[in-house]
PDB file of N, CA and C in Angstrom:
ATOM      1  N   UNK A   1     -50.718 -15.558   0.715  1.00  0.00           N
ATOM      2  CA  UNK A   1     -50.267 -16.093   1.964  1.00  0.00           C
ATOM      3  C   UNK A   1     -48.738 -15.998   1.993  1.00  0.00           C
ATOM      4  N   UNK A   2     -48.117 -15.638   3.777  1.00  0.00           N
ATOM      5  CA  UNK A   2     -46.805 -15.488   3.211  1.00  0.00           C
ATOM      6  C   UNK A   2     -46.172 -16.536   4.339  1.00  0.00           C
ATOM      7  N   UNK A   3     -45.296 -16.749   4.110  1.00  0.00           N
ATOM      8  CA  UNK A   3     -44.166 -17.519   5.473  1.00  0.00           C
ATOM      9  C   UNK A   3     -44.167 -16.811   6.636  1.00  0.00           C
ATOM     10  N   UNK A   4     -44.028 -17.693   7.871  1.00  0.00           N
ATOM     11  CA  UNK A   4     -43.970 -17.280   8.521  1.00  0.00           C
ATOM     12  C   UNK A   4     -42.613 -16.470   8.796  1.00  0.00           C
ATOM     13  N   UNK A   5     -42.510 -15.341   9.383  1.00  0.00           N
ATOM     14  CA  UNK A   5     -41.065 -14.697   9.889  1.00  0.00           C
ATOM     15  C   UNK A   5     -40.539 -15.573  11.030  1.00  0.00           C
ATOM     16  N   UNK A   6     -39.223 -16.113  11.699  1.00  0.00           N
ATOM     17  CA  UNK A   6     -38.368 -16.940  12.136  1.00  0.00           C
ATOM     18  C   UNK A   6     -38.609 -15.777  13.573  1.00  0.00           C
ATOM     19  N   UNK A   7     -38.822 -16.181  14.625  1.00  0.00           N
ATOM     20  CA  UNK A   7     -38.380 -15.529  16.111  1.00  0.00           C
ATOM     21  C   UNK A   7     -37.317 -15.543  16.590  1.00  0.00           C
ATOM     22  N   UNK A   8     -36.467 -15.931  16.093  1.00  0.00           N
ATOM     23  CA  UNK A   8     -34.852 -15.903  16.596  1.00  0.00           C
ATOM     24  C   UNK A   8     -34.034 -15.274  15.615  1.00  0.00           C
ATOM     25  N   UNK A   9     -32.603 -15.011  15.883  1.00  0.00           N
ATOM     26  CA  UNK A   9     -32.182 -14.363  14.502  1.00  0.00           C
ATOM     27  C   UNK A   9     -31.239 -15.956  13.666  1.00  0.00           C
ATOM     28  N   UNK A  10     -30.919 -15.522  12.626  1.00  0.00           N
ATOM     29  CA  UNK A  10     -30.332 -16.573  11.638  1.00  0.00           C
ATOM     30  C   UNK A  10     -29.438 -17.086  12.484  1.00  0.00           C
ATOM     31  N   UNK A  11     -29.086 -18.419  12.093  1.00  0.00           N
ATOM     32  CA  UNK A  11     -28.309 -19.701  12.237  1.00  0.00           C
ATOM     33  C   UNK A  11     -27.065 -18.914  11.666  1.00  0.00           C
ATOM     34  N   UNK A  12     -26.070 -19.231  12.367  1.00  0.00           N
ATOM     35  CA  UNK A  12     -24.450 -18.634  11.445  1.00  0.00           C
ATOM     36  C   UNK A  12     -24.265 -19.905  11.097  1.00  0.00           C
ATOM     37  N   UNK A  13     -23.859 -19.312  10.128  1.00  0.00           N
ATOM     38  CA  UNK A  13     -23.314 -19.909   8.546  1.00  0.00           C
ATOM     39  C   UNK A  13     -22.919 -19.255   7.783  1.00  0.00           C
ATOM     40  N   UNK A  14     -21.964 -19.855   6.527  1.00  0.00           N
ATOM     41  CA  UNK A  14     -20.974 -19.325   5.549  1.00  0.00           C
ATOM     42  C   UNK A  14     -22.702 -18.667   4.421  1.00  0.00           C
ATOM     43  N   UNK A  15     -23.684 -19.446   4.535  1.00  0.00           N
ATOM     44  CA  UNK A  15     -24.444 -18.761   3.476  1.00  0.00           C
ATOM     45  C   UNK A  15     -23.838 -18.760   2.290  1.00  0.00           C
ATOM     46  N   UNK A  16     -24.300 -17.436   1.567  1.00  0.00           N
ATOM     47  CA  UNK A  16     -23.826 -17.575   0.360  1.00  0.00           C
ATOM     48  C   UNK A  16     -22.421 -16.672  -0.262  1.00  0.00           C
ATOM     49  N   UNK A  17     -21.715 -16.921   0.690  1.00  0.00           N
ATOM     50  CA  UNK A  17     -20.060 -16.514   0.707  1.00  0.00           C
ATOM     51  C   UNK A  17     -19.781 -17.742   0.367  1.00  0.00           C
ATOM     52  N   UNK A  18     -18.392 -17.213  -0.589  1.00  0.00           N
ATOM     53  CA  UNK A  18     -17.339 -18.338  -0.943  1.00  0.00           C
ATOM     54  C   UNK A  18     -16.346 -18.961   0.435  1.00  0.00           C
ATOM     55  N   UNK A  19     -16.190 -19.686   0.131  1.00  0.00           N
ATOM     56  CA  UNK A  19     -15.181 -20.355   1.077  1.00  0.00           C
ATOM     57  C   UNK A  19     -14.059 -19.293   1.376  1.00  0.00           C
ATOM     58  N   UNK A  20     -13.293 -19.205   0.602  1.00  0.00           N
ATOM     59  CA  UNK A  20     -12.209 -17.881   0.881  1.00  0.00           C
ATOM     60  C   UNK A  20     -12.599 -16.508   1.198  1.00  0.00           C
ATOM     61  N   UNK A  21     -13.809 -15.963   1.410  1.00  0.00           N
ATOM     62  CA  UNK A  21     -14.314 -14.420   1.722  1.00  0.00           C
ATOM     63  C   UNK A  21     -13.997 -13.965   2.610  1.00  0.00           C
ATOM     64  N   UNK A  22     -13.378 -12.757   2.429  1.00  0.00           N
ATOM     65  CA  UNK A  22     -12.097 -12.121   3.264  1.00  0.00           C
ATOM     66  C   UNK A  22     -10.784 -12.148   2.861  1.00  0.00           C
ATOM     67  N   UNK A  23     -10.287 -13.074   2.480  1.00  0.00           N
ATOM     68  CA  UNK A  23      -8.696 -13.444   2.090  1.00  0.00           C
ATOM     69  C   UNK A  23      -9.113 -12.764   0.528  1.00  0.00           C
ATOM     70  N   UNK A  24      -7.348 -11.925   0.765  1.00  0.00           N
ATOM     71  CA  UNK A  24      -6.976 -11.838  -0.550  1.00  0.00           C
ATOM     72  C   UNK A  24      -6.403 -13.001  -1.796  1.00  0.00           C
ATOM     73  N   UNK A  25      -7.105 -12.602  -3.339  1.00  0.00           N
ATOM     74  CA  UNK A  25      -6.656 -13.720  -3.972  1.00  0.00           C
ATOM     75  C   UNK A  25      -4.977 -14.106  -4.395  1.00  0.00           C
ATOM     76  N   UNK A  26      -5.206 -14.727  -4.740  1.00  0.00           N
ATOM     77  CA  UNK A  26      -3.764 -14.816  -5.557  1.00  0.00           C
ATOM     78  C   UNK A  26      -3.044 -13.972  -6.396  1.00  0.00           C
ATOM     79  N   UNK A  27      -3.569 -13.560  -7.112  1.00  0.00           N
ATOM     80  CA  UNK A  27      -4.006 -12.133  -8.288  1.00  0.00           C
ATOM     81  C   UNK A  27      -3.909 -10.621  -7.831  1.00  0.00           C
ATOM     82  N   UNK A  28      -4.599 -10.742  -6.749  1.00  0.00           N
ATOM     83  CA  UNK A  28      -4.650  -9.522  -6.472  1.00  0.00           C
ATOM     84  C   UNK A  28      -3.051  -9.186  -5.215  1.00  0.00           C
ATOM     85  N   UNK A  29      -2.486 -10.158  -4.383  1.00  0.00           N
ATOM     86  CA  UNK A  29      -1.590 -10.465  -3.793  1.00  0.00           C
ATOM     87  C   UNK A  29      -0.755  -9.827  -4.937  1.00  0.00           C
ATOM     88  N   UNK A  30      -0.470 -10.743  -6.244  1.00  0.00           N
ATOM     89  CA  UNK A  30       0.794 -10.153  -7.063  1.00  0.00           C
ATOM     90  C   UNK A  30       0.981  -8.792  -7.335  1.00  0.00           C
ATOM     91  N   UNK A  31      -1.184  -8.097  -8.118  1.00  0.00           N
ATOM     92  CA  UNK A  31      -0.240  -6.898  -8.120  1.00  0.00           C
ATOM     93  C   UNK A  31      -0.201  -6.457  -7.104  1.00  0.00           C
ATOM     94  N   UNK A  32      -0.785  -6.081  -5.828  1.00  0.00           N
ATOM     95  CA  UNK A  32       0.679  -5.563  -4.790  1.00  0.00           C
ATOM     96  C   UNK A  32       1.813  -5.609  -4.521  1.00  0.00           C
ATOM     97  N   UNK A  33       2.134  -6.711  -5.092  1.00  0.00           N
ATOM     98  CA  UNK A  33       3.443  -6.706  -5.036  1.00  0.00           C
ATOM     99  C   UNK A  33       4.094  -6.122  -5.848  1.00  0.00           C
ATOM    100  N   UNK A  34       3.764  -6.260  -7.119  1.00  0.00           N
ATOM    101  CA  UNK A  34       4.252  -5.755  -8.227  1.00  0.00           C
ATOM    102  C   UNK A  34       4.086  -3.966  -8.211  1.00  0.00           C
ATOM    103  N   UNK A  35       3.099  -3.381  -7.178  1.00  0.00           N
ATOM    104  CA  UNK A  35       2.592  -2.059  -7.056  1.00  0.00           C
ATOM    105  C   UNK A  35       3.642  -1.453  -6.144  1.00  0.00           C
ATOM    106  N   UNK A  36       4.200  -2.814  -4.893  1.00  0.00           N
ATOM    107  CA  UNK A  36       4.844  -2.040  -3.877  1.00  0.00           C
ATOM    108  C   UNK A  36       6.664  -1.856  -4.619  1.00  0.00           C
ATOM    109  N   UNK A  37       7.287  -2.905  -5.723  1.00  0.00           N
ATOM    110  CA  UNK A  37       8.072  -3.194  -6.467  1.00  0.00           C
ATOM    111  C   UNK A  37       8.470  -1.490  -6.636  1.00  0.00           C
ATOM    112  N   UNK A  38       7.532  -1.475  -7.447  1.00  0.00           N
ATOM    113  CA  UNK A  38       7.423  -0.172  -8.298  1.00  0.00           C
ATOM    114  C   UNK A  38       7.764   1.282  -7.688  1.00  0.00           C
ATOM    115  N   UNK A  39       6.904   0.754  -6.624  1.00  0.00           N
ATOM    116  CA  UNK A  39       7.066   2.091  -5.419  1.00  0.00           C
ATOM    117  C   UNK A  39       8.623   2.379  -5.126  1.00  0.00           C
ATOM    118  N   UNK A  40       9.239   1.122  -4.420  1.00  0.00           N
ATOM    119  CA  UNK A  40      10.501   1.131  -4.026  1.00  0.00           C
ATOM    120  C   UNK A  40      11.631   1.152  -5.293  1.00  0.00           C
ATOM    121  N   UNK A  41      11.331   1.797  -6.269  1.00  0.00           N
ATOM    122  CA  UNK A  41      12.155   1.251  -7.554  1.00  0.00           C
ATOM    123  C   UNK A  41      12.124   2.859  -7.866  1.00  0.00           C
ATOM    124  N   UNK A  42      11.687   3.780  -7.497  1.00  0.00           N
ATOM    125  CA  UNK A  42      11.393   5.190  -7.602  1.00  0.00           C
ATOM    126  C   UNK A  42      13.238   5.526  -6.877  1.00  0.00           C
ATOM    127  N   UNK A  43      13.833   6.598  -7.687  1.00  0.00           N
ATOM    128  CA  UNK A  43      15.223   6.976  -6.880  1.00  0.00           C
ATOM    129  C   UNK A  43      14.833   8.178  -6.714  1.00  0.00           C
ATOM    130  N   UNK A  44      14.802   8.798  -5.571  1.00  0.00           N
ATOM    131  CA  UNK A  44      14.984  10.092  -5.076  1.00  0.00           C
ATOM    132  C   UNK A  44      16.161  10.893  -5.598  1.00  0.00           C
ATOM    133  N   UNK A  45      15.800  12.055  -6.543  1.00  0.00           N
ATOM    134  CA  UNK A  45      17.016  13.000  -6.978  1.00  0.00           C
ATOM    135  C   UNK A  45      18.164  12.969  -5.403  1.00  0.00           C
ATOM    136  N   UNK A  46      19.580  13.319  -6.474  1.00  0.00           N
ATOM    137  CA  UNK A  46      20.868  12.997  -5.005  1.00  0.00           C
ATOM    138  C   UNK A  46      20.574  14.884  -4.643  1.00  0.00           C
ATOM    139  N   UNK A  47      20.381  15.007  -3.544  1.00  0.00           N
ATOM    140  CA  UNK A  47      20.554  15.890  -2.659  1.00  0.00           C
ATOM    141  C   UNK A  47      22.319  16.393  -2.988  1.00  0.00           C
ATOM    142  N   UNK A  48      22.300  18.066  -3.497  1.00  0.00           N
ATOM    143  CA  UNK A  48      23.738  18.098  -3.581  1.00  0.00           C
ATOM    144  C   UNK A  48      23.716  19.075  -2.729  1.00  0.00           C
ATOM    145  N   UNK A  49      24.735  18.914  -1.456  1.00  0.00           N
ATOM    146  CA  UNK A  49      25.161  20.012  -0.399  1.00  0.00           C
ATOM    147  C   UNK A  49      25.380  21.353  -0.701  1.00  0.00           C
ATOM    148  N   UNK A  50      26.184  21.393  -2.151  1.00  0.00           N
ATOM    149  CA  UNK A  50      26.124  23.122  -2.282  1.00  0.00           C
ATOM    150  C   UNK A  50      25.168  24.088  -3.125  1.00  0.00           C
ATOM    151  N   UNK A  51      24.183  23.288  -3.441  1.00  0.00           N
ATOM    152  CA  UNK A  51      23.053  23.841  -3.797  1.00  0.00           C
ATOM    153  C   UNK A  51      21.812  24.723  -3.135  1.00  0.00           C
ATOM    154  N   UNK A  52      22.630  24.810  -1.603  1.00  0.00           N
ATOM    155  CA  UNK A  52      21.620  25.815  -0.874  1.00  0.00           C
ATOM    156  C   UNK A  52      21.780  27.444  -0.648  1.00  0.00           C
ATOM    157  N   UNK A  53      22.528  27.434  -1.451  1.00  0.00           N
ATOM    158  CA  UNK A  53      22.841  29.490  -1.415  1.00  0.00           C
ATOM    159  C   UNK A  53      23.145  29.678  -0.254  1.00  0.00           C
ATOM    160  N   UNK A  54      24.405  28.554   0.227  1.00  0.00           N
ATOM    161  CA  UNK A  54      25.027  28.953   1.791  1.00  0.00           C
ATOM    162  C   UNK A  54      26.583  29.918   0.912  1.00  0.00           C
ATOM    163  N   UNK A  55      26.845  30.494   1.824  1.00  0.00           N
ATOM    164  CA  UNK A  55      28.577  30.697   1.322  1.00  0.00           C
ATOM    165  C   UNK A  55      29.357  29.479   1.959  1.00  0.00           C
ATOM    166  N   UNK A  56      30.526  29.648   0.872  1.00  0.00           N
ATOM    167  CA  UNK A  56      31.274  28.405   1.651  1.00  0.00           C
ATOM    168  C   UNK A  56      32.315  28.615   1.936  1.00  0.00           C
ATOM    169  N   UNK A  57      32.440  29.929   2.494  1.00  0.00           N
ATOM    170  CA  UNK A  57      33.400  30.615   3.693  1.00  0.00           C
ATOM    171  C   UNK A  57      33.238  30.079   4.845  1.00  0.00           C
ATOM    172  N   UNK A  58      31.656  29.991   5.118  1.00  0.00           N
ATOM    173  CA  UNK A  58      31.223  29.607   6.550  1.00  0.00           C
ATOM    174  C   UNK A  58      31.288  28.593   6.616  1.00  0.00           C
ATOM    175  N   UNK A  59      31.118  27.143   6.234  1.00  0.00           N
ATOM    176  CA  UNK A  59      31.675  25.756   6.125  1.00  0.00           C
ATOM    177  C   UNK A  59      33.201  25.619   6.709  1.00  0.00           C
ATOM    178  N   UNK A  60      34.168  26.480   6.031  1.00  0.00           N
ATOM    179  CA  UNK A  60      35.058  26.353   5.966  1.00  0.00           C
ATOM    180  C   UNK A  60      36.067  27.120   7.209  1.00  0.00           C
ATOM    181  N   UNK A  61      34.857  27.804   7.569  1.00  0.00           N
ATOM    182  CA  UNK A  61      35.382  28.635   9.092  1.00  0.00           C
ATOM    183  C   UNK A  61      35.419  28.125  10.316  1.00  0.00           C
ATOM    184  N   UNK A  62      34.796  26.901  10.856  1.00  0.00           N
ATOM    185  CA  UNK A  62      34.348  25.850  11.849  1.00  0.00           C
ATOM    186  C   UNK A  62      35.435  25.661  12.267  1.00  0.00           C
TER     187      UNK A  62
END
């Protein structure tokens, strides 16, 4: 014998979710931070102007 099936759909409710489901934890908040840190802590080589196989006659002709 089985239960009957319900004719309506479920009652909303948290069920069996934690209270916080959805929100990020505490933990996981840091390392992003610590991930985005890292990111921005990267230096881009310095771009040097005469390193493009221009002559620098033509610079200097303007």
């Amino acid at each position: 014998m089985s239960a009957p099936t319900p004719a309506g759909p479920a009652p909303e409710g948290r069920g069996l979710q934690p209270p916080a489901f959805g929100r990020p934890s505490p933990a996981l908040l840091a390392r992003a931070d610590r991930g985005y840190a890292r990111f921005l802590a990267v230096q881009a080589p310095d771009a040097d102007p005469g390193d493009h196989d221009q002559d620098d006659d033509a610079v200097g002709a303007r």
